[in-house]
N, C-alpha and C. Protein backbone atom coordinates (compact mmCIF):
# COMPACT_ATOMS: atom_id res chain seq x y z
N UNK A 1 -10.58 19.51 -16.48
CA UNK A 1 -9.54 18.61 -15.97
C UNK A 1 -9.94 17.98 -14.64
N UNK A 2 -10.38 18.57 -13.77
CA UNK A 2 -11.45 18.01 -12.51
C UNK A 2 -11.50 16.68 -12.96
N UNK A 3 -13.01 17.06 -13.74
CA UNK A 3 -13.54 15.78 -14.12
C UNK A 3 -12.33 14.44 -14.19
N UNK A 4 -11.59 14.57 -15.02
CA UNK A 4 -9.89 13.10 -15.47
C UNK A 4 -9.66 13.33 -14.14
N UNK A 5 -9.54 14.03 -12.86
CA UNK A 5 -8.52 13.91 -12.01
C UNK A 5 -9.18 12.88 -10.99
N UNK A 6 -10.70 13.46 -10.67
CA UNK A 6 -11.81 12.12 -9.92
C UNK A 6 -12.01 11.41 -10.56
N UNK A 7 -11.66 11.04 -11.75
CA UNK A 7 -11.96 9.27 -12.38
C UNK A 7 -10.25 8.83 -12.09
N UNK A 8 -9.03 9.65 -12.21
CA UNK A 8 -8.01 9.11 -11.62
C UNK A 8 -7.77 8.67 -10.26
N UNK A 9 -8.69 9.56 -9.01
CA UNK A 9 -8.49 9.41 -7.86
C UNK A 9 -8.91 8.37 -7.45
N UNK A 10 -10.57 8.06 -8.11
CA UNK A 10 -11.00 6.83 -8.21
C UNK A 10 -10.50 5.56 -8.38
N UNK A 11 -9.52 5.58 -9.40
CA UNK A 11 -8.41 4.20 -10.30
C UNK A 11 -7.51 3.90 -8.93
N UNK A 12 -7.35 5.11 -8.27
CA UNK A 12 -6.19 4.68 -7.40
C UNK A 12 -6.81 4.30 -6.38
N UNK A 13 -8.14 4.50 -6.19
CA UNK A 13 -8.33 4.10 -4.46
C UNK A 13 -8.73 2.58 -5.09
N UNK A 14 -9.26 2.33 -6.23
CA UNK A 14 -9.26 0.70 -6.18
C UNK A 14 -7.99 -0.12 -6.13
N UNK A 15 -6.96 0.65 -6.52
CA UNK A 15 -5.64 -0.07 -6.49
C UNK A 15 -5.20 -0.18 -5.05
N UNK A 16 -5.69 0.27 -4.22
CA UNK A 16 -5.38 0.28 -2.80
C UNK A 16 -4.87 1.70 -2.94
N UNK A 17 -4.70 2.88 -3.02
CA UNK A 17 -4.02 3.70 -2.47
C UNK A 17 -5.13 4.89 -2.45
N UNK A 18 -4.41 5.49 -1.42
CA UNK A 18 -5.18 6.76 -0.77
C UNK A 18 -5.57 7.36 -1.60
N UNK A 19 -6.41 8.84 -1.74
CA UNK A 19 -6.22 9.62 -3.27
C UNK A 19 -7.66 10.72 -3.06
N UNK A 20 -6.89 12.14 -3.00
CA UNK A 20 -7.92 13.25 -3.07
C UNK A 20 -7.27 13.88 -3.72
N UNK A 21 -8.52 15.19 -4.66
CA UNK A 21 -8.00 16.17 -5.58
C UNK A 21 -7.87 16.98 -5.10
N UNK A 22 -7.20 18.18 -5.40
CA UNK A 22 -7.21 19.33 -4.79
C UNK A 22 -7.44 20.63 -6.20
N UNK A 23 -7.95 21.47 -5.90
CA UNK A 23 -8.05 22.81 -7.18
C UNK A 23 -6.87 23.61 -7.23
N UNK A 24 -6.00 23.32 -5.89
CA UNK A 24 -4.90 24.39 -6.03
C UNK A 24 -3.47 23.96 -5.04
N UNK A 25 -2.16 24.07 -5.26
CA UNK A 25 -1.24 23.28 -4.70
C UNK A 25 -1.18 23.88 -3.30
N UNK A 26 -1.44 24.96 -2.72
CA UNK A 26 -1.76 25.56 -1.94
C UNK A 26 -2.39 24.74 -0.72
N UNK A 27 -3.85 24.53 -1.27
CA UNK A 27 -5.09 23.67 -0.70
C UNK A 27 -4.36 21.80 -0.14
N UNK A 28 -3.49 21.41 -1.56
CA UNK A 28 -2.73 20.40 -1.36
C UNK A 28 -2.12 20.35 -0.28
N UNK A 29 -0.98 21.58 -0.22
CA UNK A 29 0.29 21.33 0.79
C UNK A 29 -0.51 21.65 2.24
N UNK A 30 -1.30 22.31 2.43
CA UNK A 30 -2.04 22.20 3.60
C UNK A 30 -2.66 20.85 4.29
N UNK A 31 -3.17 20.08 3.37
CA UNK A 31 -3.74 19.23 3.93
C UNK A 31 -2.22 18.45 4.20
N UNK A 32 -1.89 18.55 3.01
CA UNK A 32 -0.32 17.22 3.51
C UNK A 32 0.01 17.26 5.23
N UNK A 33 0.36 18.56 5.46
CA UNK A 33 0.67 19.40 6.48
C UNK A 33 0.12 18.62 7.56
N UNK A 34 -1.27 19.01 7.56
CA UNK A 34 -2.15 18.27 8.66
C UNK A 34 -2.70 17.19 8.57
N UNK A 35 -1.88 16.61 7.74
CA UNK A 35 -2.37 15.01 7.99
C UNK A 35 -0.85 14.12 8.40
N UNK A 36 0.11 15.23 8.73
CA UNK A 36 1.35 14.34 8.85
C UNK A 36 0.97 14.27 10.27
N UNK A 37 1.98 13.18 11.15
CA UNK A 37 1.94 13.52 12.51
C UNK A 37 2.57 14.67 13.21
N UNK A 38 2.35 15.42 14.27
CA UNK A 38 3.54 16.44 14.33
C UNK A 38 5.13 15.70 14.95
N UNK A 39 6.11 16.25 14.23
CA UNK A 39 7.39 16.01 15.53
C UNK A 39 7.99 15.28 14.19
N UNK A 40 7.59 14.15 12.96
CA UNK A 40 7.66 13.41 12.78
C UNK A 40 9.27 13.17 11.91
N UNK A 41 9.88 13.22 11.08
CA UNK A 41 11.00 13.34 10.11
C UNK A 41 10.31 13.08 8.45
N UNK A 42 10.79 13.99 7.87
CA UNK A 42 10.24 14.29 6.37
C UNK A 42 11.46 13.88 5.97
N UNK A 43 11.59 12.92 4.92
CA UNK A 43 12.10 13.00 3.29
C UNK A 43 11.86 13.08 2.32
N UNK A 44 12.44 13.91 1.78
CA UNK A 44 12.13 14.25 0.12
C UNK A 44 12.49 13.20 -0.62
N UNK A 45 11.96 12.70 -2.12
CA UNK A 45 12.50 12.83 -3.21
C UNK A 45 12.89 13.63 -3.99
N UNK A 46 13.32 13.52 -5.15
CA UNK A 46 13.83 14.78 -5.91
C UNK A 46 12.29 14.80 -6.41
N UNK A 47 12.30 16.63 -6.37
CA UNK A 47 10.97 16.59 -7.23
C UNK A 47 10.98 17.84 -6.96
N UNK A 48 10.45 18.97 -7.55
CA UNK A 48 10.17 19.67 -8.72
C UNK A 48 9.10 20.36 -7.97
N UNK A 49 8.26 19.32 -7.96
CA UNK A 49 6.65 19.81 -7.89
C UNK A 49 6.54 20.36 -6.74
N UNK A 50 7.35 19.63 -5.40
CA UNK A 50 7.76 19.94 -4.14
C UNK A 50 8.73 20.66 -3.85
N UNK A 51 9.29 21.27 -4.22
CA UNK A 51 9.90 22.46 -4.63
C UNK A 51 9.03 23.67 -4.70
N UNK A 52 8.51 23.61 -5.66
CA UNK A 52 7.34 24.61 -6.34
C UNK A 52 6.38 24.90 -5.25
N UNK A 53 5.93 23.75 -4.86
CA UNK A 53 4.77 23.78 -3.63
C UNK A 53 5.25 24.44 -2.14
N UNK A 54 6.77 24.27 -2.42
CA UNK A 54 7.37 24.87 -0.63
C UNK A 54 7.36 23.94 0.48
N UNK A 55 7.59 22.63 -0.04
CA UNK A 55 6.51 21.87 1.09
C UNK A 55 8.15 21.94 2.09
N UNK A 56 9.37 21.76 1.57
CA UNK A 56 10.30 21.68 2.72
C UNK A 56 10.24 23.20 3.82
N UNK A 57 9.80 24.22 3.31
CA UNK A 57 9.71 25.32 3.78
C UNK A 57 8.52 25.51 4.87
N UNK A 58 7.58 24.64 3.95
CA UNK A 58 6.28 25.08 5.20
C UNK A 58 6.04 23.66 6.44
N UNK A 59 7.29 22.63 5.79
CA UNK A 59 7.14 21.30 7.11
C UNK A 59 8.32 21.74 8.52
N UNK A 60 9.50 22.46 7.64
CA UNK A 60 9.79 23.08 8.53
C UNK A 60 9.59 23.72 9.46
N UNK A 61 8.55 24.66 9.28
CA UNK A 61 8.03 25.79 9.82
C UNK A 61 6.99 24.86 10.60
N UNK A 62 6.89 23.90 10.35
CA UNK A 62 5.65 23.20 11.49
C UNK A 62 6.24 21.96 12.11
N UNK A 63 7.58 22.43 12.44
CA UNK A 63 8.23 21.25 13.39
C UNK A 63 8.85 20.31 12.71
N UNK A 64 8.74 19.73 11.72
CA UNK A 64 9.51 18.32 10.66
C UNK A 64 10.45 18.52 10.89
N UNK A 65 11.66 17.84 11.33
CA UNK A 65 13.06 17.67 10.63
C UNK A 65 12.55 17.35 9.10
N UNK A 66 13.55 17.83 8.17
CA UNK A 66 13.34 17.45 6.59
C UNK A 66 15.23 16.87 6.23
N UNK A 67 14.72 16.07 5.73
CA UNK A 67 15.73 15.39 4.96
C UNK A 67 15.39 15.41 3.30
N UNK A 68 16.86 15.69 2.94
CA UNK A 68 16.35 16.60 1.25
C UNK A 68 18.05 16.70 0.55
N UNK A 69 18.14 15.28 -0.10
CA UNK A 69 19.11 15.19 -0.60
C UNK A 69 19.89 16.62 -1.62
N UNK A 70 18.79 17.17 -1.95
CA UNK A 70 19.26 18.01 -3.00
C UNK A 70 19.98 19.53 -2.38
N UNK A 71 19.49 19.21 -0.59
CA UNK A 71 20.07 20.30 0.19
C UNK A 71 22.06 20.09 0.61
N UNK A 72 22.16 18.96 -0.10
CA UNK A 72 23.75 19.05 0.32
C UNK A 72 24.48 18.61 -0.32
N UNK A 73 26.03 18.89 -0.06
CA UNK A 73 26.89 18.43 -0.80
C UNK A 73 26.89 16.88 -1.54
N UNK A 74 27.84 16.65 -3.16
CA UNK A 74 26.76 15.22 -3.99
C UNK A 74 28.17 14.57 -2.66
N UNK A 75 28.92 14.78 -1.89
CA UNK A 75 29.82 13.25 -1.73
C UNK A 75 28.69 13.01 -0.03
N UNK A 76 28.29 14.06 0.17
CA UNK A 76 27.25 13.45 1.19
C UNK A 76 26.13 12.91 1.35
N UNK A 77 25.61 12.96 0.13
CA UNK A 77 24.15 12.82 -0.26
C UNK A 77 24.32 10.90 -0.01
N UNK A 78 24.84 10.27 -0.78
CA UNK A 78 24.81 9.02 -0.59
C UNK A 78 23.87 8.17 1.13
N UNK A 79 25.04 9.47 2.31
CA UNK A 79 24.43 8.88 3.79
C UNK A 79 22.99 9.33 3.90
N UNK A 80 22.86 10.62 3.31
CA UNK A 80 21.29 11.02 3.61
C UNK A 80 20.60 10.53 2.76
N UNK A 81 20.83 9.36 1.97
CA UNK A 81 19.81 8.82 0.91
C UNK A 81 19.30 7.88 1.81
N UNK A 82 20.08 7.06 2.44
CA UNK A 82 19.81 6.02 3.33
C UNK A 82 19.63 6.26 4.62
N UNK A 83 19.63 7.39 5.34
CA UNK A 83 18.84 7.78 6.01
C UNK A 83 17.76 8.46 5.90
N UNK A 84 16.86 8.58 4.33
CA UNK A 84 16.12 9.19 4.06
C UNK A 84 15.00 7.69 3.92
N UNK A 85 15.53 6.52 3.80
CA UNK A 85 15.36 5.18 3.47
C UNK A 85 14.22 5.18 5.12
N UNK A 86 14.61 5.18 6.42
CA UNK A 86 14.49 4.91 7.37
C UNK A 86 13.44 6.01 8.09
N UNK A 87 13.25 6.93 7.19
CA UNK A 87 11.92 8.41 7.85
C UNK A 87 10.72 7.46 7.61
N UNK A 88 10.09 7.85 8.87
CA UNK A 88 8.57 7.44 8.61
C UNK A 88 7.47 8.05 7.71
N UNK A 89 8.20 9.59 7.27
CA UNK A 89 7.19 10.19 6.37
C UNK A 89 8.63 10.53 4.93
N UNK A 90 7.94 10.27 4.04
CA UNK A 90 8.08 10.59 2.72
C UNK A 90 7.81 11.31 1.71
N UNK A 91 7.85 12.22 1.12
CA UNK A 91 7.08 13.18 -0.38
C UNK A 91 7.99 12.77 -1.35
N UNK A 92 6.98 12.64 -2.48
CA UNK A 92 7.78 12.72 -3.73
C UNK A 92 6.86 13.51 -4.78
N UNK A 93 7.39 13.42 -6.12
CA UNK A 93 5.97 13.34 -7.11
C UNK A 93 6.10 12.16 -8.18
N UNK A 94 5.51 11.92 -8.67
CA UNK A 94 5.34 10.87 -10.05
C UNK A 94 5.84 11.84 -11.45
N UNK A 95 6.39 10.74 -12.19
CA UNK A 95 6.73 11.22 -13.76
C UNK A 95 5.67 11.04 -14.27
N UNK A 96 4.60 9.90 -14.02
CA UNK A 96 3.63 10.03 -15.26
C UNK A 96 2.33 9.52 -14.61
N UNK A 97 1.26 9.70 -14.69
CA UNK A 97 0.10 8.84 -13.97
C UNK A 97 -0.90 8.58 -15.00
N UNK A 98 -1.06 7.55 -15.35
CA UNK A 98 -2.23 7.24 -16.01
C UNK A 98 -3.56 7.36 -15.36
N UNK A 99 -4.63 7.29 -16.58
CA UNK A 99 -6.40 8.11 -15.70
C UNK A 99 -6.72 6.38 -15.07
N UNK A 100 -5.53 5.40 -15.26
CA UNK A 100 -6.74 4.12 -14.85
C UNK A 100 -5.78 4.18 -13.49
N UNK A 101 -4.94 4.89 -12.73
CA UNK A 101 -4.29 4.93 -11.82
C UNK A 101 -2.65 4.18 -11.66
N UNK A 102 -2.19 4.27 -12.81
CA UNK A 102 -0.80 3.56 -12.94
C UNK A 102 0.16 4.61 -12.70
N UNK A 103 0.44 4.86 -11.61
CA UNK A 103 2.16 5.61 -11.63
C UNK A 103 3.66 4.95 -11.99
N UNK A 104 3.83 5.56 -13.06
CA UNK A 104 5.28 5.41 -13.22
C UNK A 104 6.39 6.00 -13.37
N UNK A 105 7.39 5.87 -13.09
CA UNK A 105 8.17 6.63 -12.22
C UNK A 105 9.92 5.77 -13.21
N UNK A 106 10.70 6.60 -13.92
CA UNK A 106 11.95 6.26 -13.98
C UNK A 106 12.72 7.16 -13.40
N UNK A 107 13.62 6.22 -12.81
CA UNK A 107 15.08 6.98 -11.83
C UNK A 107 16.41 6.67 -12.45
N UNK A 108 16.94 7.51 -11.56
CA UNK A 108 18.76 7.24 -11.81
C UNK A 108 19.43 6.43 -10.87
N UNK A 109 19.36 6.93 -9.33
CA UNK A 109 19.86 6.28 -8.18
C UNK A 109 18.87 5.13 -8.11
N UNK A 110 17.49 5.22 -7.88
CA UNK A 110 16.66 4.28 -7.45
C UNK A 110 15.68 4.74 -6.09
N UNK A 111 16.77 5.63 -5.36
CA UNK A 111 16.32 6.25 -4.06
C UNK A 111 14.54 6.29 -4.06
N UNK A 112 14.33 6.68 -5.22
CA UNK A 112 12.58 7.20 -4.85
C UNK A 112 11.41 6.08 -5.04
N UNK A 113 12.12 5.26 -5.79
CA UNK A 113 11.42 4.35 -6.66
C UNK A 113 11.51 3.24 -4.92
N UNK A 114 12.76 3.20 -4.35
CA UNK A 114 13.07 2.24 -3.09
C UNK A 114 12.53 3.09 -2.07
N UNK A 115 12.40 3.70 -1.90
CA UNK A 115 11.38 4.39 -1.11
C UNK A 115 9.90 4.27 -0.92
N UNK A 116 9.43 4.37 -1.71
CA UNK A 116 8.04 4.27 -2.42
C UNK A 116 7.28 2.90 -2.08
N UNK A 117 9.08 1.73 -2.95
CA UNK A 117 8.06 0.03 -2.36
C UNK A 117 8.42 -0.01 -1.19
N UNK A 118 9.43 0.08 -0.34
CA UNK A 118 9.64 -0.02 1.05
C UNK A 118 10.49 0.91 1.60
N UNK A 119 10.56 0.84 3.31
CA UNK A 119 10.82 1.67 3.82
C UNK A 119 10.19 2.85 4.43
N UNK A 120 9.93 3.67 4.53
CA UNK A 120 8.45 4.91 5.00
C UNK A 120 7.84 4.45 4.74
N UNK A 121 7.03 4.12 6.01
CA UNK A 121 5.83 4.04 6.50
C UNK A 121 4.36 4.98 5.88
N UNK A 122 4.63 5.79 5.46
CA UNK A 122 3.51 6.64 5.11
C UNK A 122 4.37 7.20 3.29
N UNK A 123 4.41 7.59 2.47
CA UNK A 123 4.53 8.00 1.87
C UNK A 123 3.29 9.13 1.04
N UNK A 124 3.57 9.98 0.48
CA UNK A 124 2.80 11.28 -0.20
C UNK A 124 3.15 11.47 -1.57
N UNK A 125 2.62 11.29 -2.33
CA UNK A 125 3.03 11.67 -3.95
C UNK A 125 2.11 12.62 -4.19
N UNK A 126 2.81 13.39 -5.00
CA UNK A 126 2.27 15.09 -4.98
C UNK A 126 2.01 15.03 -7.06
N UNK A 127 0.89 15.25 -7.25
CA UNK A 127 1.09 15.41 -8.81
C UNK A 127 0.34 16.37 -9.14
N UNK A 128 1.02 17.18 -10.26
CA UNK A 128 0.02 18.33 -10.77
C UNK A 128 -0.44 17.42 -12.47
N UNK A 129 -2.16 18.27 -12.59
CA UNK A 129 -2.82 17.64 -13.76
C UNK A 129 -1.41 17.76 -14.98
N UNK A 130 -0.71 18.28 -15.44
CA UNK A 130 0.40 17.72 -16.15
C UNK A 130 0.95 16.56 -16.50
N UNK A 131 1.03 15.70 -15.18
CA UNK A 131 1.07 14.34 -15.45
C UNK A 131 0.32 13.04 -15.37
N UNK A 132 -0.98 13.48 -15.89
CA UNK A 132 -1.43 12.75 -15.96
C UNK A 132 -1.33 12.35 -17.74
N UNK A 133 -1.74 11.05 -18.17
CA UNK A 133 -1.66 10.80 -19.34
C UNK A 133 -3.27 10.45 -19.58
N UNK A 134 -3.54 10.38 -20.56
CA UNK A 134 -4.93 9.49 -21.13
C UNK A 134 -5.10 7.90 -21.43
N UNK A 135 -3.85 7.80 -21.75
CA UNK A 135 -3.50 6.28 -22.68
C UNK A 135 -2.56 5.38 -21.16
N UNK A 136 -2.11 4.36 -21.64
CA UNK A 136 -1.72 3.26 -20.47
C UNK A 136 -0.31 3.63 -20.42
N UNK A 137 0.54 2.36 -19.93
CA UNK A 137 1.94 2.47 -19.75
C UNK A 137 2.96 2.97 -21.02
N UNK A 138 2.47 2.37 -21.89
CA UNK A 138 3.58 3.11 -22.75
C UNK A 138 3.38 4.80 -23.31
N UNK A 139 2.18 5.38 -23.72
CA UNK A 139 1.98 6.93 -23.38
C UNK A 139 2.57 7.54 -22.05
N UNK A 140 2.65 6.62 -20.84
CA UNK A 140 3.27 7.40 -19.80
C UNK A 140 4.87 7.35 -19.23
N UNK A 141 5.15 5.63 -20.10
CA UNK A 141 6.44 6.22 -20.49
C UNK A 141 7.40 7.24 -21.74
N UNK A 142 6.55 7.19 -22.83
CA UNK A 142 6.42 8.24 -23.68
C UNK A 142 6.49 9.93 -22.98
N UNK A 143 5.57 10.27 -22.13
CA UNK A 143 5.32 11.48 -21.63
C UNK A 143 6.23 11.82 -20.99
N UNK A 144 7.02 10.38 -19.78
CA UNK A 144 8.55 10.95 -19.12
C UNK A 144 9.34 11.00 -20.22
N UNK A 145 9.74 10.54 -21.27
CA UNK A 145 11.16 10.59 -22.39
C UNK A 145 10.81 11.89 -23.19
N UNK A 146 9.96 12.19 -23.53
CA UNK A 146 9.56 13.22 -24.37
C UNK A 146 9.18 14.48 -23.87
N UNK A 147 8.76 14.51 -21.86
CA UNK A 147 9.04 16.13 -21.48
C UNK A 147 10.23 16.10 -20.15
N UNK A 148 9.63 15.17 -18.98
CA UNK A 148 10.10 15.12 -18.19
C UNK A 148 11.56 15.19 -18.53
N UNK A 149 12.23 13.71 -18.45
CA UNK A 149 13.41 13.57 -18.92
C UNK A 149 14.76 15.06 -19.74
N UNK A 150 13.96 15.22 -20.99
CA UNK A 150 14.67 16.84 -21.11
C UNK A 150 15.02 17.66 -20.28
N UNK A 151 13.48 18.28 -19.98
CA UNK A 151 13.82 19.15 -18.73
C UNK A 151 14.56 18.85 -17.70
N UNK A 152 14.38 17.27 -17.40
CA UNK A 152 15.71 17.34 -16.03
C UNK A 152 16.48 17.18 -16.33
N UNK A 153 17.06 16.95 -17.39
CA UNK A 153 18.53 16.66 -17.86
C UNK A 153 18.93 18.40 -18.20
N UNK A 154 18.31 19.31 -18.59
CA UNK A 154 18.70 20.40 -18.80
C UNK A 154 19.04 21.40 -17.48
N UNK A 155 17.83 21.42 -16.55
CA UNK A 155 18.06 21.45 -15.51
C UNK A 155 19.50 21.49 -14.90
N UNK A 156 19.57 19.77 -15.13
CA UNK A 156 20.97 19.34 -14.46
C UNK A 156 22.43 19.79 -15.33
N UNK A 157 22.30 20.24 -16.04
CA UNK A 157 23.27 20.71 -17.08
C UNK A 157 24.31 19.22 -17.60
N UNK A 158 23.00 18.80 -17.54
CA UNK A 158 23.28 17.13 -18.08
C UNK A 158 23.88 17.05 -19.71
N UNK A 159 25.17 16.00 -20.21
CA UNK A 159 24.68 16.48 -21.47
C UNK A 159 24.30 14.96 -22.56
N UNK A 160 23.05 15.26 -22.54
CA UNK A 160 22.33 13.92 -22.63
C UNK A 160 21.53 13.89 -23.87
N UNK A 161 21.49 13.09 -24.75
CA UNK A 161 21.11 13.58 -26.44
C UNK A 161 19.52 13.53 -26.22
N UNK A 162 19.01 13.83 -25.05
CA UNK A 162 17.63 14.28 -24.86
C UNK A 162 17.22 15.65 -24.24
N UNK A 163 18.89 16.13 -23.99
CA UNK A 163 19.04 17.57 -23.51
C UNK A 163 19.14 18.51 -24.75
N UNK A 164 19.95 18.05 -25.67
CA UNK A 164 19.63 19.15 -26.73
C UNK A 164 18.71 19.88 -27.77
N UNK A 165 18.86 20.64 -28.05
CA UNK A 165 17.43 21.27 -28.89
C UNK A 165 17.59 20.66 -30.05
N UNK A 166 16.24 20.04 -30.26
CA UNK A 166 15.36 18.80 -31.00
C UNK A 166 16.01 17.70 -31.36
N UNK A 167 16.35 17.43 -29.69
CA UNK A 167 17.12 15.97 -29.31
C UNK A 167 15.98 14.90 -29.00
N UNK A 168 16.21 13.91 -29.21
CA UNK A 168 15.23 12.66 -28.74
C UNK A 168 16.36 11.79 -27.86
N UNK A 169 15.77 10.87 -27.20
CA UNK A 169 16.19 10.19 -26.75
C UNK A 169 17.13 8.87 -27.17
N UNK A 170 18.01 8.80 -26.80
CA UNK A 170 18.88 7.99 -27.28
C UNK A 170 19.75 7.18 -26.34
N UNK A 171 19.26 5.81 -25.57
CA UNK A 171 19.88 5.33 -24.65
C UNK A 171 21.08 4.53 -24.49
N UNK A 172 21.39 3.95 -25.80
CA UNK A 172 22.42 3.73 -26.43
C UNK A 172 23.60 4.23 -26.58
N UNK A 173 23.42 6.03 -26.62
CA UNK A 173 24.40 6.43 -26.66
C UNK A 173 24.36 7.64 -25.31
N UNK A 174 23.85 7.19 -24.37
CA UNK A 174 24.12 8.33 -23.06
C UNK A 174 24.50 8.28 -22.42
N UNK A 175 25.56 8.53 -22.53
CA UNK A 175 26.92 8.63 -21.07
C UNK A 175 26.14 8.71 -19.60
N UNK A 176 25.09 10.15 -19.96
CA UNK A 176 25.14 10.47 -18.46
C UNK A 176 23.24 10.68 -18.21
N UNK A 177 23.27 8.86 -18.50
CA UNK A 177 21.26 8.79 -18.74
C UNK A 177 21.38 9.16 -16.94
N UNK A 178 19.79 9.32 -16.97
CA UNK A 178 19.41 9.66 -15.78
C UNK A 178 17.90 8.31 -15.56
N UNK A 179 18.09 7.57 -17.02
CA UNK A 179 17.30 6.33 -16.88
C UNK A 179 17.43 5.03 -16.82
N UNK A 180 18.05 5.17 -15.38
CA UNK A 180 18.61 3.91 -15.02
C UNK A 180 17.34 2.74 -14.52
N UNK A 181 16.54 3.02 -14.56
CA UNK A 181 15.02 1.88 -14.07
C UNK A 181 13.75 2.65 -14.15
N UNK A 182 12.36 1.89 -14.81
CA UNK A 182 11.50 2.16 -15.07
C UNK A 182 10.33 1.13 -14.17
N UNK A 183 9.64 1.82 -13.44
CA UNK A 183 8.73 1.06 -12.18
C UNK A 183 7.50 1.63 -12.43
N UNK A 184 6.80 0.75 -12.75
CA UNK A 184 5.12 0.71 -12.49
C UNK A 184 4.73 0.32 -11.32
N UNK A 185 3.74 1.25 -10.70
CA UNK A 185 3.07 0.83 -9.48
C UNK A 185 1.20 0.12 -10.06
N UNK A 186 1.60 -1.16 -10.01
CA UNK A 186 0.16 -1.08 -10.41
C UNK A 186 -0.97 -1.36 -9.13
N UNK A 187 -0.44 -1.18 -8.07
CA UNK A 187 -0.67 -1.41 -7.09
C UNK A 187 -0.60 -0.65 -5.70
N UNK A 188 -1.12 -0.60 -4.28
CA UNK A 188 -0.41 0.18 -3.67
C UNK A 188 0.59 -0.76 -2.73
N UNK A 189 2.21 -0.64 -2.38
CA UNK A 189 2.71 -1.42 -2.14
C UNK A 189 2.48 -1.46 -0.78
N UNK A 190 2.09 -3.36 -0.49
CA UNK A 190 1.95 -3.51 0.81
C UNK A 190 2.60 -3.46 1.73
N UNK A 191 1.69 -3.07 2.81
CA UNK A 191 2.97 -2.70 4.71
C UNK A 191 3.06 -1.30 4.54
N UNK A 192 2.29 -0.67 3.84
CA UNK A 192 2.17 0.92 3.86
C UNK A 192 1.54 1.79 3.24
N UNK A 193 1.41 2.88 3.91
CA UNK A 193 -0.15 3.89 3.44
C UNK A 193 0.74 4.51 2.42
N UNK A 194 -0.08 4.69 1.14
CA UNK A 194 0.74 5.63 -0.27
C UNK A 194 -0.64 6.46 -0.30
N UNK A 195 -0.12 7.94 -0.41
CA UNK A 195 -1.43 8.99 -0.52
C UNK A 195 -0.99 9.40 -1.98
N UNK A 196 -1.70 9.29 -2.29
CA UNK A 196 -1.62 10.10 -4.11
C UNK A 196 -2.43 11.48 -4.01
N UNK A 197 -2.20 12.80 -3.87
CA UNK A 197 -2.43 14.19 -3.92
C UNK A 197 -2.72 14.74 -5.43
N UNK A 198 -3.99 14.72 -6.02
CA UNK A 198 -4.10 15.09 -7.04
C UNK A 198 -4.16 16.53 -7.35
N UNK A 199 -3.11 17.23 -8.37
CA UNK A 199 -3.94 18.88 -7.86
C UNK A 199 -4.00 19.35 -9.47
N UNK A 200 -4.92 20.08 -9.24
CA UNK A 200 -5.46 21.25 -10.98
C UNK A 200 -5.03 21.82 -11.42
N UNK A 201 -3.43 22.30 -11.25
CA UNK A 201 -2.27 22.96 -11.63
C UNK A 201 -1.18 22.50 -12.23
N UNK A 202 -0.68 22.93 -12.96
CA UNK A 202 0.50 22.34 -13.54
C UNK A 202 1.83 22.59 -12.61
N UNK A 203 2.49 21.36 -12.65
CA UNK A 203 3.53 21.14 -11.55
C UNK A 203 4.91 20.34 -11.78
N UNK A 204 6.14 21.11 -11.55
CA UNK A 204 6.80 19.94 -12.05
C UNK A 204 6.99 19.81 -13.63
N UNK A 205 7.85 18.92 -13.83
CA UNK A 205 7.74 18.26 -15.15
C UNK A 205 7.40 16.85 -15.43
């Protein structure tokens, strides 16, 4: 898997964006660590992978204020979305990455996806080899509807005809989709540094 992850890291630094592998999420969240500035303000996206990795736990522990919608009540979350809009540092992870360097990413609010093209100054996308795909945009929107998507809808105790057992997707009839917009980055968006964190572990969904 190495091997797909440096021909991915590669795809992305021609697209303009940053991009090193890592063997272990560990090795990852360290460098994140020390490549932020100190003092600085962290926001999260929702994500999974950053979760898993600890990264709100160990930016804490090294001075960050963290902003992390998923830490508070839903009628407050709205103000800390948009003050999460205005942090100079950012983490998220990607739903799907193709090996020619295409991240794509469907949301509900939008928060991560508006984050990502503007607003923070620096942004960090965290991906474990899981999401990467082989094939182009439609395999990687395939890969979010067919794992991602479930799992977070189950997660969320969503009840979404892609939440149930040997449910498919059905957008037509989902009250409570969580796929409200589908964004390709084929690019890195200009007026700001995007680091893409590749790591050898499975992460996330």
């Amino acid at each position: 898997m190495t091997q797909a992850l440096e021909k991915t890291a590669q795809a992305l630094r021609e697209r303009g964006f940053e991009a090193a592998v890592f063997s272990t999420a560990a090795k990852a969240a360290a460098y994140l660590a020390g490549d932020m500035p100190a003092g600085q303000t962290v926001a999260f996206g929702g994500s999974m992978t950053a979760k898993q990795m600890g990264l709100d736990k160990l930016l804490r522990e090294n001075g960050h204020p963290v902003l992390w919608h998923w830490e508070v009540p839903p009628a407050n979350r709205p103000a800390l979305l948009h003050e999460a809009m205005n942090a100079p540092l950012y983490v998220c992870s990607a739903n799907a990455l193709t090996e020619s360097g295409l991240i794509v990413q469907i949301d509900g609010n939008g928060n991560r996806v508006a984050a990502m093209c503007y607003g923070p100054s620096t942004v960090y996308v965290v991906v474990g080899k899981n999401k990467l795909v082989a094939g182009g945009y439609q395999q990687a929107v395939r890969r979010i509807k067919q794992i991602a998507c479930p799992l977070n809808a189950r997660r969320q105790g969503l009840d979404t005809p892609c939440a149930k057992e040997g449910g498919a997707c059905d957008s037509a009839h989902c009250a409570q989709s969580m796929c409200h917009m589908t964004v390709a980055f084929e690019r890195a968006p200009a007026g700001k540094r995007t680091v893409v964190l590749l790591i050898d572990e499975d992460l996330g969904y």
